[in-house]
C-alpha atoms as a PDB file:
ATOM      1  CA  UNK A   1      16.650  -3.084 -22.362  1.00  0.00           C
ATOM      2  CA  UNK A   2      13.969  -1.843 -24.620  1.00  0.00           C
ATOM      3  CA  UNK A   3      15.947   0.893 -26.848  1.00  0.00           C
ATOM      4  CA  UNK A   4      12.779   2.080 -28.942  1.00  0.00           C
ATOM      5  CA  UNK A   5      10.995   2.264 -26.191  1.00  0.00           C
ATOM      6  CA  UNK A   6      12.965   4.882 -24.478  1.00  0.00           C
ATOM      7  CA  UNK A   7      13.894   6.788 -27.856  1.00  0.00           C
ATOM      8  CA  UNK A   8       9.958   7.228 -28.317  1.00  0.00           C
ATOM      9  CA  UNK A   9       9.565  10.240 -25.703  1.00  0.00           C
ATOM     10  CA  UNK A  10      13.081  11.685 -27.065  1.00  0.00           C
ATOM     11  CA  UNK A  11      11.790  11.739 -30.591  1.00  0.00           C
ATOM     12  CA  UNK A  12       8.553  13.291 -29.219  1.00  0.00           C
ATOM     13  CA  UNK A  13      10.398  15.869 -27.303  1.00  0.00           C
ATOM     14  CA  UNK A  14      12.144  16.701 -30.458  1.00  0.00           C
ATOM     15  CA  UNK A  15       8.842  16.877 -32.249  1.00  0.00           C
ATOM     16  CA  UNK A  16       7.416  19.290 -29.970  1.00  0.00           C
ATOM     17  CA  UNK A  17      10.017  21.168 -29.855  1.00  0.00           C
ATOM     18  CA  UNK A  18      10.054  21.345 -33.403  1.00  0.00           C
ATOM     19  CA  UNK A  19       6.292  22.002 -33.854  1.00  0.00           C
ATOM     20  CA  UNK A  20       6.505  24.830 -31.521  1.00  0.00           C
ATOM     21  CA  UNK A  21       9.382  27.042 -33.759  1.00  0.00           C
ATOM     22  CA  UNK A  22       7.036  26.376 -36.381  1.00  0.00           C
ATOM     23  CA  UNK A  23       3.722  27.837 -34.910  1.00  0.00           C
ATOM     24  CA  UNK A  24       2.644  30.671 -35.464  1.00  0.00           C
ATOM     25  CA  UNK A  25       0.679  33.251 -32.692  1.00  0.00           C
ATOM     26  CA  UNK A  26      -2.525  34.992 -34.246  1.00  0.00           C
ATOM     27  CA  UNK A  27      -2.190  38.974 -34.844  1.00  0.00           C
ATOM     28  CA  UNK A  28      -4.111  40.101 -31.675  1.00  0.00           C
ATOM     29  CA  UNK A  29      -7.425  41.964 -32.694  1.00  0.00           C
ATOM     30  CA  UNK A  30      -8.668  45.060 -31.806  1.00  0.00           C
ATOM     31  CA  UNK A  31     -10.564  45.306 -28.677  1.00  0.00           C
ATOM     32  CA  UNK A  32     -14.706  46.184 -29.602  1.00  0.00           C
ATOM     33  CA  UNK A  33     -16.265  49.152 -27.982  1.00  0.00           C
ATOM     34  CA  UNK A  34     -18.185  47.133 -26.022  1.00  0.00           C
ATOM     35  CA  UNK A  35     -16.800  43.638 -25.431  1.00  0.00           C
ATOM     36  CA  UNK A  36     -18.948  40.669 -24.056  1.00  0.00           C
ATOM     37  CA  UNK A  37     -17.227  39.280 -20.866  1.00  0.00           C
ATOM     38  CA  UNK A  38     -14.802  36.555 -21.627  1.00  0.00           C
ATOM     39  CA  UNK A  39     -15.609  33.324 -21.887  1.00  0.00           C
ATOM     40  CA  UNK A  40     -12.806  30.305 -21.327  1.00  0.00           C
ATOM     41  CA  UNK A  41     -12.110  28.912 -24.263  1.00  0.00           C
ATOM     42  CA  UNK A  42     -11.096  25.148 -24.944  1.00  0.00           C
ATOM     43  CA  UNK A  43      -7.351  24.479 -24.606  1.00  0.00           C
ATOM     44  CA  UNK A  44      -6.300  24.830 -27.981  1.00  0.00           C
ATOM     45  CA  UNK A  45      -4.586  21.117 -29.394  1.00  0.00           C
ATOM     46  CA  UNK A  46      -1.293  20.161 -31.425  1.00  0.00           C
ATOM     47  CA  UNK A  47      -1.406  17.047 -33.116  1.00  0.00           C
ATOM     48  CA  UNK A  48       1.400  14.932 -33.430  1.00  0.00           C
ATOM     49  CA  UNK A  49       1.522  11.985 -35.195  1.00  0.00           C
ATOM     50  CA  UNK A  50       2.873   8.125 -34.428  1.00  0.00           C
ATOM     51  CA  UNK A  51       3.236   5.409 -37.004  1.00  0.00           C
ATOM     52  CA  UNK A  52       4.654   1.745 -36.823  1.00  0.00           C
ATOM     53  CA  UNK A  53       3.562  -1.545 -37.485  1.00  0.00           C
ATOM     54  CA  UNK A  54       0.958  -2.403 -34.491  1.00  0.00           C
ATOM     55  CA  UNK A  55      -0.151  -5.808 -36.344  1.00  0.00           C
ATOM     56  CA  UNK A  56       2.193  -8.565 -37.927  1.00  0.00           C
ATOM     57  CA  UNK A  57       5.584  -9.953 -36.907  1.00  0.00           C
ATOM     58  CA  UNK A  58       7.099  -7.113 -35.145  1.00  0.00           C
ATOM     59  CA  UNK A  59       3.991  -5.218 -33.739  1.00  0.00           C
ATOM     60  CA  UNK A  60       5.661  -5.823 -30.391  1.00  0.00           C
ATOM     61  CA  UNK A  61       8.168  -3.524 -31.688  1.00  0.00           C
ATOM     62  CA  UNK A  62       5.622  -0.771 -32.753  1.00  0.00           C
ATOM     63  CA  UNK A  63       3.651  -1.022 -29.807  1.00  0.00           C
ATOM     64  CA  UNK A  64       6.652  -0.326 -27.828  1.00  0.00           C
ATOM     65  CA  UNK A  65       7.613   2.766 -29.440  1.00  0.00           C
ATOM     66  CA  UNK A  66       3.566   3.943 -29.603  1.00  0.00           C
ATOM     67  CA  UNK A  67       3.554   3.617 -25.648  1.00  0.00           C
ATOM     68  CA  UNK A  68       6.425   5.673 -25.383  1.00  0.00           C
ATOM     69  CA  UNK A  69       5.218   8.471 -27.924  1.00  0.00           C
ATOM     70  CA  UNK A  70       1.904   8.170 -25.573  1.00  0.00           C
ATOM     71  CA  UNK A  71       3.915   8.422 -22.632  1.00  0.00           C
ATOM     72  CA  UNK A  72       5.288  11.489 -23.459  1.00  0.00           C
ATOM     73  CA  UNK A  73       2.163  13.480 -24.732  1.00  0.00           C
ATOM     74  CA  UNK A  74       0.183  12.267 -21.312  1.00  0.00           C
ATOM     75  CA  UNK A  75       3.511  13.987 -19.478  1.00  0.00           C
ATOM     76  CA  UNK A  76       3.412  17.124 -21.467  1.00  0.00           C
ATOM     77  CA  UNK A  77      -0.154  17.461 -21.124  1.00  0.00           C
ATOM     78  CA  UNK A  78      -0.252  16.687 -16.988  1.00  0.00           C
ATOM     79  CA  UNK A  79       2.220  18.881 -16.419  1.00  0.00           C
ATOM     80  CA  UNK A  80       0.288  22.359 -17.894  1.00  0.00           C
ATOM     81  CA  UNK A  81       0.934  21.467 -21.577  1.00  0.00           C
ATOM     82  CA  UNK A  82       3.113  22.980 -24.226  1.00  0.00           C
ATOM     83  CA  UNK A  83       3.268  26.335 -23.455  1.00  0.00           C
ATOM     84  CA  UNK A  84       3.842  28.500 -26.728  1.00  0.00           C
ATOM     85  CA  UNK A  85       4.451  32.360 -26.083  1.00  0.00           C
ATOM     86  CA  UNK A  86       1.931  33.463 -23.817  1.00  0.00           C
ATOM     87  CA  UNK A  87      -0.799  30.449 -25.232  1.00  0.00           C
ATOM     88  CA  UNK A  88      -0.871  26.796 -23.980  1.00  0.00           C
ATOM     89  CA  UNK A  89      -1.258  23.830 -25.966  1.00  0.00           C
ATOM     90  CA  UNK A  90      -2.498  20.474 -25.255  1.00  0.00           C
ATOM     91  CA  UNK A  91      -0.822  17.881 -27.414  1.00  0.00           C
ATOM     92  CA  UNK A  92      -2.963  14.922 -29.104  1.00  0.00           C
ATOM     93  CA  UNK A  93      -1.767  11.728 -30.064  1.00  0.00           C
ATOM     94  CA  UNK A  94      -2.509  10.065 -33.292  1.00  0.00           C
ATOM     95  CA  UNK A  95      -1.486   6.748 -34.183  1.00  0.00           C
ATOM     96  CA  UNK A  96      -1.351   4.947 -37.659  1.00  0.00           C
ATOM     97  CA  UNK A  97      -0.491   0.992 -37.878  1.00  0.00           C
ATOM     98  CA  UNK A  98       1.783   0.717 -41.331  1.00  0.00           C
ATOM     99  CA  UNK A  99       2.344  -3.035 -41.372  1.00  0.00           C
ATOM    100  CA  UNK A 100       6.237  -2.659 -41.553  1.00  0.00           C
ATOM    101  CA  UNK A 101       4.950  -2.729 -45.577  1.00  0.00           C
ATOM    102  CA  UNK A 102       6.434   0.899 -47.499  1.00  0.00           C
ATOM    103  CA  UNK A 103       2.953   0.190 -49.222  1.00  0.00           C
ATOM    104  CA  UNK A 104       0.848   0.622 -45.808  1.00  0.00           C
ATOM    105  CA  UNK A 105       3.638   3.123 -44.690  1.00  0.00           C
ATOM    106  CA  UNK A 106       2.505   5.758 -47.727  1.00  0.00           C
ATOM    107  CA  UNK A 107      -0.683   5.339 -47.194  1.00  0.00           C
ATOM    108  CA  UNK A 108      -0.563   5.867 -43.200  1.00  0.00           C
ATOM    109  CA  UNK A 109       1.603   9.199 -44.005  1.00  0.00           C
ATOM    110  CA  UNK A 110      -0.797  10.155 -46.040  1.00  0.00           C
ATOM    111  CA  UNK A 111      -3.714   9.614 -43.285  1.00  0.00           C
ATOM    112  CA  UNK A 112      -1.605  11.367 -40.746  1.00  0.00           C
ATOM    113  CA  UNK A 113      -1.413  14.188 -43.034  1.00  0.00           C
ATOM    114  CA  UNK A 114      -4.921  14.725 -44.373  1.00  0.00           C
ATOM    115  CA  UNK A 115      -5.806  14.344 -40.047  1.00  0.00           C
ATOM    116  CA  UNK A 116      -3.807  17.930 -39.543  1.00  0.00           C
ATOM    117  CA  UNK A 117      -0.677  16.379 -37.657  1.00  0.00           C
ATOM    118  CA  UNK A 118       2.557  19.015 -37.389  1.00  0.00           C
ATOM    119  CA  UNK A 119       4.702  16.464 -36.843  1.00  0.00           C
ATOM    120  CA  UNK A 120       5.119  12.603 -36.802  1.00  0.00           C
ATOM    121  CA  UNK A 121       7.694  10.466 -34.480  1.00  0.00           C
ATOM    122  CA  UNK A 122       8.113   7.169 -37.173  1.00  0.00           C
ATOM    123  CA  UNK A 123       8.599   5.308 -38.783  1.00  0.00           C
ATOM    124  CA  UNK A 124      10.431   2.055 -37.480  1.00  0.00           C
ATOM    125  CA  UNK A 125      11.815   0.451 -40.483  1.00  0.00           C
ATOM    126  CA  UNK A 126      13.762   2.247 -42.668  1.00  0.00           C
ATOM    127  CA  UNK A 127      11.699   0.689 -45.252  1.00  0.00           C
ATOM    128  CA  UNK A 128       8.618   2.640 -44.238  1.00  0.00           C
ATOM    129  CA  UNK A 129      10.451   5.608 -43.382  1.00  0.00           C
ATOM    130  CA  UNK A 130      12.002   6.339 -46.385  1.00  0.00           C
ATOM    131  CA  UNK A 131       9.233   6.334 -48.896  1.00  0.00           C
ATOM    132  CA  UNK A 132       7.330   7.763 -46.201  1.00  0.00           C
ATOM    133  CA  UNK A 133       9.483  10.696 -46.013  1.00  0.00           C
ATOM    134  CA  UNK A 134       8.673  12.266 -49.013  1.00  0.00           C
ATOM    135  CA  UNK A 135       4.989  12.897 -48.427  1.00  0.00           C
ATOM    136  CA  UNK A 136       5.745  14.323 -45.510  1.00  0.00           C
ATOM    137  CA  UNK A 137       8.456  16.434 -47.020  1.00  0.00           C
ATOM    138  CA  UNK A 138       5.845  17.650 -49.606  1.00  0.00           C
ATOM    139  CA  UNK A 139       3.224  18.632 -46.661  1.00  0.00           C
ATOM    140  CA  UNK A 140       5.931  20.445 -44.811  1.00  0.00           C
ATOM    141  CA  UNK A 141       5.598  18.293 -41.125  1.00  0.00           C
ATOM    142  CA  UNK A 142       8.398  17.062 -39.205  1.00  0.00           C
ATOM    143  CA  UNK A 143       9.237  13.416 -39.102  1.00  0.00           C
ATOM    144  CA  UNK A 144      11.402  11.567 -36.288  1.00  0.00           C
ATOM    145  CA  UNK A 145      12.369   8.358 -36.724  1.00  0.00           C
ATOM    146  CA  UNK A 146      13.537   6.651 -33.181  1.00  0.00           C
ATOM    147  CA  UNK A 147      14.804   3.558 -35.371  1.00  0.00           C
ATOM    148  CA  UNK A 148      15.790   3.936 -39.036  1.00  0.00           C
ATOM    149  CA  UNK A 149      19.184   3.553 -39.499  1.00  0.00           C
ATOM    150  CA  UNK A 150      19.906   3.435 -43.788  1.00  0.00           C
ATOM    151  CA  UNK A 151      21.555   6.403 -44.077  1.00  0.00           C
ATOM    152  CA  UNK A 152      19.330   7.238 -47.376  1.00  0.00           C
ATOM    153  CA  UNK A 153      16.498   8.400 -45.184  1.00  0.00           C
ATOM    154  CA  UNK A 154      18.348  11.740 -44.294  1.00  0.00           C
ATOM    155  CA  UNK A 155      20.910  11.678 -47.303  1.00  0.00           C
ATOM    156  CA  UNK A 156      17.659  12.426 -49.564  1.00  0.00           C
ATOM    157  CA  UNK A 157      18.104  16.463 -49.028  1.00  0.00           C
ATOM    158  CA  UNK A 158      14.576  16.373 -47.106  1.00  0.00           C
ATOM    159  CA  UNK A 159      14.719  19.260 -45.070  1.00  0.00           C
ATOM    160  CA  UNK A 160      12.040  17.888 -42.645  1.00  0.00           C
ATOM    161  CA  UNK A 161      13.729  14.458 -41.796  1.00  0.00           C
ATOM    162  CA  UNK A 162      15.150  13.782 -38.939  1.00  0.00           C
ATOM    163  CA  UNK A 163      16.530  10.346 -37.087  1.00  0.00           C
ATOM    164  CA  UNK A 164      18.151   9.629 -33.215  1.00  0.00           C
ATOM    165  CA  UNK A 165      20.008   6.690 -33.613  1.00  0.00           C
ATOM    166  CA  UNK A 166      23.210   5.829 -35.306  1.00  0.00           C
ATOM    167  CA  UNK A 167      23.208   5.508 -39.178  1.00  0.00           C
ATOM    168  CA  UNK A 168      24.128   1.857 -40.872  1.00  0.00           C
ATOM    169  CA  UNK A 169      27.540   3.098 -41.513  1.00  0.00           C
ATOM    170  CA  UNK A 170      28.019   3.479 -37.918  1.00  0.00           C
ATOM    171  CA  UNK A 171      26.726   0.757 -36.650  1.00  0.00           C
ATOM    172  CA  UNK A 172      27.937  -1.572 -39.193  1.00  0.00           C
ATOM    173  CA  UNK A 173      31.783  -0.238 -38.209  1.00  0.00           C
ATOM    174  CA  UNK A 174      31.124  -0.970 -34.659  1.00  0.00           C
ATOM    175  CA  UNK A 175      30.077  -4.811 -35.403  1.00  0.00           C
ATOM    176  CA  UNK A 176      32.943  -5.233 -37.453  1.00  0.00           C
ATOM    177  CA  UNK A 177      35.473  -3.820 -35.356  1.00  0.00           C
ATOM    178  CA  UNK A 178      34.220  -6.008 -32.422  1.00  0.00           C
ATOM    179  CA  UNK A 179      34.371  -9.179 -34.096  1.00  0.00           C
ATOM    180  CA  UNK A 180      37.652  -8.252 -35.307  1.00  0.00           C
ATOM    181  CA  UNK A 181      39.280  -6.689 -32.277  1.00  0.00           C
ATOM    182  CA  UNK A 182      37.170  -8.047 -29.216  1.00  0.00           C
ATOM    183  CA  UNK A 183      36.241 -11.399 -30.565  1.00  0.00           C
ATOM    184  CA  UNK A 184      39.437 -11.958 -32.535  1.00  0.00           C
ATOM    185  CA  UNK A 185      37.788 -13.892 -35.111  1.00  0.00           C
ATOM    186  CA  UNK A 186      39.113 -14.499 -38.802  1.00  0.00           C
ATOM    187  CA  UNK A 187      36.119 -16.144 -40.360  1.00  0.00           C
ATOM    188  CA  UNK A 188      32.117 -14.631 -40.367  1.00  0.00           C
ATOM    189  CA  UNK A 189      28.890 -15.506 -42.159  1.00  0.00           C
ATOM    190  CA  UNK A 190      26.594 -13.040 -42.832  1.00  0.00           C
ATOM    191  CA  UNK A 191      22.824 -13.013 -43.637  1.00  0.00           C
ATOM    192  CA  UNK A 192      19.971 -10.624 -43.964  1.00  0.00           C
ATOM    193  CA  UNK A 193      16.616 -10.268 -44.807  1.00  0.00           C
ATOM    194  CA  UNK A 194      16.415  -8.301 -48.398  1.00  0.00           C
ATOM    195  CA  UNK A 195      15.214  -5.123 -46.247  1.00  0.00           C
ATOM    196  CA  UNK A 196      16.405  -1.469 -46.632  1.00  0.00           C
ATOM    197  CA  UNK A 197      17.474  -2.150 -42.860  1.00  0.00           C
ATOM    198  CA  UNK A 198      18.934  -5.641 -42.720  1.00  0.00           C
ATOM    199  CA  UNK A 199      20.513  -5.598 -46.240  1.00  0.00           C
ATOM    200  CA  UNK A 200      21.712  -1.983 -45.421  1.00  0.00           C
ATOM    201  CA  UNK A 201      23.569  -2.699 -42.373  1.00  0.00           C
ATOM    202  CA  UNK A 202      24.982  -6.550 -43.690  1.00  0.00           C
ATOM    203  CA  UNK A 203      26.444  -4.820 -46.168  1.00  0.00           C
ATOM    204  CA  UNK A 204      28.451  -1.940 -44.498  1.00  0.00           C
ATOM    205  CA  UNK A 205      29.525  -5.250 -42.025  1.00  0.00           C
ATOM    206  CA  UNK A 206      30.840  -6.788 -44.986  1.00  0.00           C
ATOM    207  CA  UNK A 207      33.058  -4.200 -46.281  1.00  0.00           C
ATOM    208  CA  UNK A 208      34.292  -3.049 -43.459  1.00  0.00           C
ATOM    209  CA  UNK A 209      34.681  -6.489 -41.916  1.00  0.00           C
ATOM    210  CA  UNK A 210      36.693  -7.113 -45.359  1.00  0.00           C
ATOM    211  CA  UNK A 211      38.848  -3.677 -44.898  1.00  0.00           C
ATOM    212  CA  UNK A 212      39.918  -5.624 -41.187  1.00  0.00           C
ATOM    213  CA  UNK A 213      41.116  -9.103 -43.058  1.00  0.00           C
ATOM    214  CA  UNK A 214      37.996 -10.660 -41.927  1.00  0.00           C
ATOM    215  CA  UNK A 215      37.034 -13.198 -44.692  1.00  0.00           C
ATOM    216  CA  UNK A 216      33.783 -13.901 -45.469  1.00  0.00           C
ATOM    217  CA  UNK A 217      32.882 -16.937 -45.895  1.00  0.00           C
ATOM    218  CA  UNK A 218      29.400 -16.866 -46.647  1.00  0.00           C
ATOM    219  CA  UNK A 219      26.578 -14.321 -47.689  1.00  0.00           C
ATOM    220  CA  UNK A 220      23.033 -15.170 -47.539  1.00  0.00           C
ATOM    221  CA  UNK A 221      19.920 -13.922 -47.559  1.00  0.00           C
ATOM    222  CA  UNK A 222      16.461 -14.430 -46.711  1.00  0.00           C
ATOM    223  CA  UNK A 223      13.140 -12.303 -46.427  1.00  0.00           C
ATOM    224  CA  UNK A 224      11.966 -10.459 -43.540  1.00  0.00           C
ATOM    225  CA  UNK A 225       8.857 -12.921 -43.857  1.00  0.00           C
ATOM    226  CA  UNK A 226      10.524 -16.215 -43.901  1.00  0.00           C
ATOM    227  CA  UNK A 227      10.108 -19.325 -41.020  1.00  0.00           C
ATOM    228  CA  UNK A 228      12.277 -21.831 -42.678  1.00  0.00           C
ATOM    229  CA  UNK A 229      15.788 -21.704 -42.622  1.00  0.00           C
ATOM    230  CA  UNK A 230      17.299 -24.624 -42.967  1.00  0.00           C
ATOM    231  CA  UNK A 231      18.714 -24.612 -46.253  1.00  0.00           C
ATOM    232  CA  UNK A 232      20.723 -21.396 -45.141  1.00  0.00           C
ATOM    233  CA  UNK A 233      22.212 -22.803 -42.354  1.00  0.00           C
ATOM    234  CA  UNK A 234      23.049 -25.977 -44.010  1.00  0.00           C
ATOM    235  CA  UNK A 235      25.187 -23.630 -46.087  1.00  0.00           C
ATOM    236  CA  UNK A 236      26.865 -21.472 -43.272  1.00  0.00           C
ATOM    237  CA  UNK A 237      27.142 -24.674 -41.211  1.00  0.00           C
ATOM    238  CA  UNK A 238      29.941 -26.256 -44.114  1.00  0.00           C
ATOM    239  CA  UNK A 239      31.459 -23.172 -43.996  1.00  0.00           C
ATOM    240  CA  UNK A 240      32.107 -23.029 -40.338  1.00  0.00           C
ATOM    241  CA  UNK A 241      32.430 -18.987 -39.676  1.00  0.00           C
ATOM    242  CA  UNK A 242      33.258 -18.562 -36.206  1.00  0.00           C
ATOM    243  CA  UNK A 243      30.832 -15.652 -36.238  1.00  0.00           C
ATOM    244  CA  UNK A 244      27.224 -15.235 -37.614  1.00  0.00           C
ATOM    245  CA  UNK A 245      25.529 -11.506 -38.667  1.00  0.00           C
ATOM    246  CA  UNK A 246      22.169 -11.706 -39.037  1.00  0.00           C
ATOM    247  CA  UNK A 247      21.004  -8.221 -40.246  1.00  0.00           C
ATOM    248  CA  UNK A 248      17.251  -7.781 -40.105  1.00  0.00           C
ATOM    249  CA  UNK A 249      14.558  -8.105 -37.512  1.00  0.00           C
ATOM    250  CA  UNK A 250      13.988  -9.968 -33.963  1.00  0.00           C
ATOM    251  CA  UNK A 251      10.889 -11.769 -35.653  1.00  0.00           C
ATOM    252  CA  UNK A 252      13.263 -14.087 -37.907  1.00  0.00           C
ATOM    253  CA  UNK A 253      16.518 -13.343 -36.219  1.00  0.00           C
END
């Protein structure tokens, strides 16, 4: 089941939601003498922005998510729009690609931001979403993440970041407890990928898998870019773990 996927429209929802206590309605004007006859004007448009990495390793990933976002907005706007006091919005999509590079990721917030968004469901990584945060912090929009877990994202005192899954610390507690108390094991390896979301999560797995008498009997690492890895497993192979934590990506995992 495709997690990101479905946590797409939720952060969107959330978005919305958000972007609509924020707006504002114009001071209604008073009426002319003689006023022309009304004339329909265009549907008046919310833009909310979406960024992930669409090219590179996990673009699968990032496309996911951007369908979902998509998903949403074309549901909003079929079913009347966002309605906003007695005015109704149509919501706009726009999409940035960030690489899953916190280089590409500052620069994308900062397209989104100079493009008028009032909110942004991203990033994926918590490697892009944390730098990311603060220029969005600085312009005053809403960000979402469906997917980054490092607790520093929100622990920064941003007042405008916001995530909907489970934090490292969580998560990392709940694969330690179930190697210790469903799979009974005494022994893990674990490995991750140098990221602010694989080395982020290996590590609370360590400790706590350390606080439940697991021992450790080896720690590796790789990079998020990597294709050979035979030297590591030569490594965890001698030391015969009967469990293996990979924290990082599905692209090297």
């Amino acid at each position: 089941m495709n997690y990101t996927l479905k946590l797409a429209p939720l952060a969107i929802a959330a978005a919305v939601a958000l972007a609509a206590c924020g707006k504002k309605e114009e001071p209604v004007k008073a009426e002319a003498a003689k006023a022309p006859a009304p004339v329909a004007a265009p549907p008046a448009v919310i833009k909310i922005g979406h960024v992930a990495p669409l090219t590179g390793g996990i673009a699968h990933l990032g496309k996911d998510n951007e369908n979902g976002a998509r998903l949403a907005v074309d549901e909003i706007n079929a079913g009347g729009g966002l309605k906003v006091g007695d005015k109704t919005y149509t919501l706009e999509l726009v999409a940035e690609d960030d690489k899953a590079d916190p280089k590409e990721g500052t620069l994308a917030a900062q397209k989104l931001v100079d493009a008028g968004v009032v909110a942004v469901v991203g990033h994926l990584n918590s490697g892009t979403t944390i730098p990311a945060s603060k220029i969005y912090s600085d312009a005053s929009i809403v960000q979402i993440s469906p997917s980054a877990t490092n607790p520093k994202y929100t622990e920064q005192g941003f007042k405008t970041a916001f995530r909907v899954v489970a934090n490292d610390n969580q998560q990392g507690a709940v694969l330690a407890n179930y190697v210790s108390g469903e799979l009974k094991a005494k022994t893990i390896a674990i490995i991750d990928d140098r990221t602010a979301y694989g080395q982020g999560l290996a590590d609370v797995v360590e400790r706590v898998a350390k606080e439940k008498g697991l021992k450790v009997v080896a720690r590796e690492f790789t990079t998020d870019k990597a294709t050979d890895f035979n030297a590591i497993l030569t490594k965890i192979r001698a030391a015969k773990p009967e469990v293996v934590m990979y924290g990082g990506m599905d692209a090297t995992a």
